[in-house]
C-alpha atoms as a PDB file:
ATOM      1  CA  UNK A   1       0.000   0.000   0.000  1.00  0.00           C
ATOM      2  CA  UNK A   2       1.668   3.019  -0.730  1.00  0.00           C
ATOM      3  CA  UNK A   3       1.988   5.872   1.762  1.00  0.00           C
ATOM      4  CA  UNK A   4       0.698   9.138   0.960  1.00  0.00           C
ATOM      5  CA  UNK A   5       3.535  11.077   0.394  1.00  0.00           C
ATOM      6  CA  UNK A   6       4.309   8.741  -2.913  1.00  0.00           C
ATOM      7  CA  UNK A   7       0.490   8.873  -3.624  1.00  0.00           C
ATOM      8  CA  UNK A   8       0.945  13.040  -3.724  1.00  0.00           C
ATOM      9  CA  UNK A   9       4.452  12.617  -5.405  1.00  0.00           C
ATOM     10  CA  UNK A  10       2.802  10.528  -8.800  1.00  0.00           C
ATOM     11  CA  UNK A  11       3.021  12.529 -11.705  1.00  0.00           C
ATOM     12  CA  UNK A  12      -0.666  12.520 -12.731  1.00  0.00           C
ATOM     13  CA  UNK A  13      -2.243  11.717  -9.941  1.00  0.00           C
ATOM     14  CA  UNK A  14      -5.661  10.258 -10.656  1.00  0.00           C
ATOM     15  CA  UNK A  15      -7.957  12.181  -8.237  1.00  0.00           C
ATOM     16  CA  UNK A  16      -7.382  14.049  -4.970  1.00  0.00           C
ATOM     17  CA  UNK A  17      -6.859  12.350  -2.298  1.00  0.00           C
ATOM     18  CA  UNK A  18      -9.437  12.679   0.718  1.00  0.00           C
ATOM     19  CA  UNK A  19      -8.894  10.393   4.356  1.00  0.00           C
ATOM     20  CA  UNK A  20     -11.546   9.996   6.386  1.00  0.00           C
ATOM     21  CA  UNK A  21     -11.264   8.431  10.090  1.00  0.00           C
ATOM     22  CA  UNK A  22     -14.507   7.903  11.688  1.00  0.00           C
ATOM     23  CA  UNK A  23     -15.436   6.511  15.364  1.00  0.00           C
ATOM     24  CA  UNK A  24     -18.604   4.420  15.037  1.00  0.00           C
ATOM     25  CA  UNK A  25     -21.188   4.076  17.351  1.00  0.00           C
ATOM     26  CA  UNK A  26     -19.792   0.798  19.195  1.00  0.00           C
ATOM     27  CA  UNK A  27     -16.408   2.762  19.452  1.00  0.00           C
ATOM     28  CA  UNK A  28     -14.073   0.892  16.690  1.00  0.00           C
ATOM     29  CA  UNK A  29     -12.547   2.906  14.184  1.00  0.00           C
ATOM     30  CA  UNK A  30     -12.792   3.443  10.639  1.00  0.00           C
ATOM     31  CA  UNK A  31     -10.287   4.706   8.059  1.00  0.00           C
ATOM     32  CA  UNK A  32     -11.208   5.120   4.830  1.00  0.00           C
ATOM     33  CA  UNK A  33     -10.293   6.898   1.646  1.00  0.00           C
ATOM     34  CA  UNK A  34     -10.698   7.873  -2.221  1.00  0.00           C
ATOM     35  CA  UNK A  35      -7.504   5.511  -2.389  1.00  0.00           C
ATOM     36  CA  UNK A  36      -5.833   2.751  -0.062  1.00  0.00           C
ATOM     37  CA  UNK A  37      -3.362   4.973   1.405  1.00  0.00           C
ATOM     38  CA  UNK A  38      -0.718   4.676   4.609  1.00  0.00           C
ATOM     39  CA  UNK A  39      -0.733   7.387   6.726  1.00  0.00           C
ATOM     40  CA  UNK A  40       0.714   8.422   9.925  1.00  0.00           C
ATOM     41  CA  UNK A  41       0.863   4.602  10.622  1.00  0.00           C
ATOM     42  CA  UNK A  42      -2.865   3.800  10.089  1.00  0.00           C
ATOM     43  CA  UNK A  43      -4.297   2.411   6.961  1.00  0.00           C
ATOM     44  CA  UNK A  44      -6.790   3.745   5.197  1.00  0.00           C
ATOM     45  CA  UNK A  45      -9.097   1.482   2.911  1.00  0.00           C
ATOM     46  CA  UNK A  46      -9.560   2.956  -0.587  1.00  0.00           C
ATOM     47  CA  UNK A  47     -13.972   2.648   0.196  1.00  0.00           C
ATOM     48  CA  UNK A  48     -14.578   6.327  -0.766  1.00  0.00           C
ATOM     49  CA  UNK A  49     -16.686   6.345  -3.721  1.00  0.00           C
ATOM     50  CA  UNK A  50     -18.259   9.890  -3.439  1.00  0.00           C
ATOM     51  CA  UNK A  51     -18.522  13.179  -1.519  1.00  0.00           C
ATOM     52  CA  UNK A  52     -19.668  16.508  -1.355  1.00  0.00           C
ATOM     53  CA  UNK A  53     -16.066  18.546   0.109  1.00  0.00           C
ATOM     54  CA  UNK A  54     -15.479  20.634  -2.663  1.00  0.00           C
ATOM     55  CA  UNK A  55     -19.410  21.744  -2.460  1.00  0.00           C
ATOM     56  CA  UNK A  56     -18.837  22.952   1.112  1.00  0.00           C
ATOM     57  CA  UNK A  57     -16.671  26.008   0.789  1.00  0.00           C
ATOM     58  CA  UNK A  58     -19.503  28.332   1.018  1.00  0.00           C
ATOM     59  CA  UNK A  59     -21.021  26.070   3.232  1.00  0.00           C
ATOM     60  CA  UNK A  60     -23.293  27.307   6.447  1.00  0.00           C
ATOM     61  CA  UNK A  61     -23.096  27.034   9.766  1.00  0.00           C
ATOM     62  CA  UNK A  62     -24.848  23.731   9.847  1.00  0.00           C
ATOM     63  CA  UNK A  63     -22.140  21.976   7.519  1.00  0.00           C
ATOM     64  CA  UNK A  64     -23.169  17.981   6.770  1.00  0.00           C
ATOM     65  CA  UNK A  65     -20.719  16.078   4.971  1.00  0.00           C
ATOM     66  CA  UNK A  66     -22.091  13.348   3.012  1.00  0.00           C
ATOM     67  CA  UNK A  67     -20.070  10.183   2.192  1.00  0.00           C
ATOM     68  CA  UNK A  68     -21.063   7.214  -0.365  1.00  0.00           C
ATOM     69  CA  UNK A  69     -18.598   3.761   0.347  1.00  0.00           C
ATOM     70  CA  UNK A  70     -18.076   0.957  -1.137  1.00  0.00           C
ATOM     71  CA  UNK A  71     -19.723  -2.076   0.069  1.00  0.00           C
ATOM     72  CA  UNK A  72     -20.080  -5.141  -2.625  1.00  0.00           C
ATOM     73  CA  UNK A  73     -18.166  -7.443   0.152  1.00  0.00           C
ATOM     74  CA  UNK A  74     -21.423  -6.635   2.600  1.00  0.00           C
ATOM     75  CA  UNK A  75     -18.368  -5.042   5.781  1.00  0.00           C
ATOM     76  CA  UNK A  76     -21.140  -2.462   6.252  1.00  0.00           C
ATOM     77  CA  UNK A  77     -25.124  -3.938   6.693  1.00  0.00           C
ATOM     78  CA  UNK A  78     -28.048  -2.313   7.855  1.00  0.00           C
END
């Protein structure tokens, strides 16, 4: 898995690169991202399908980030 300073360092990289860590409800932990990435010695599963950051730059006071993953192996159920 590469770390993210080589993801950053590619010559074209293919999209930006957004990390998300997330404490669920149960307490575990969750790190996910647009791309399987290393970082600060956690990994980050590459789950990130879609968001809405670059929408929230004019954003109000009540910001809600949205976040679509990827779940065809069934990790996350209802």
């Amino acid at each position: 898995m590469p770390t993210i300073d080589e993801l950053k360092e590619e010559q074209t990289p293919p999209t930006p690169l957004f990390l998300f860590e997330c404490t669920l409800w149960n307490g575990s932990i969750e790190r996910w991202g647009t791309h399987a990435a290393a970082f600060e010695g956690n990994s980050y599963d590459a789950r990130l399908l879609r968001h809405n950051l670059f929408e929230l730059g004019a954003a109000s006071e009540e910001t809600k980030i949205s976040v679509t993953l990827a779940n065809a192996d069934s990790r996350f159920r209802k």
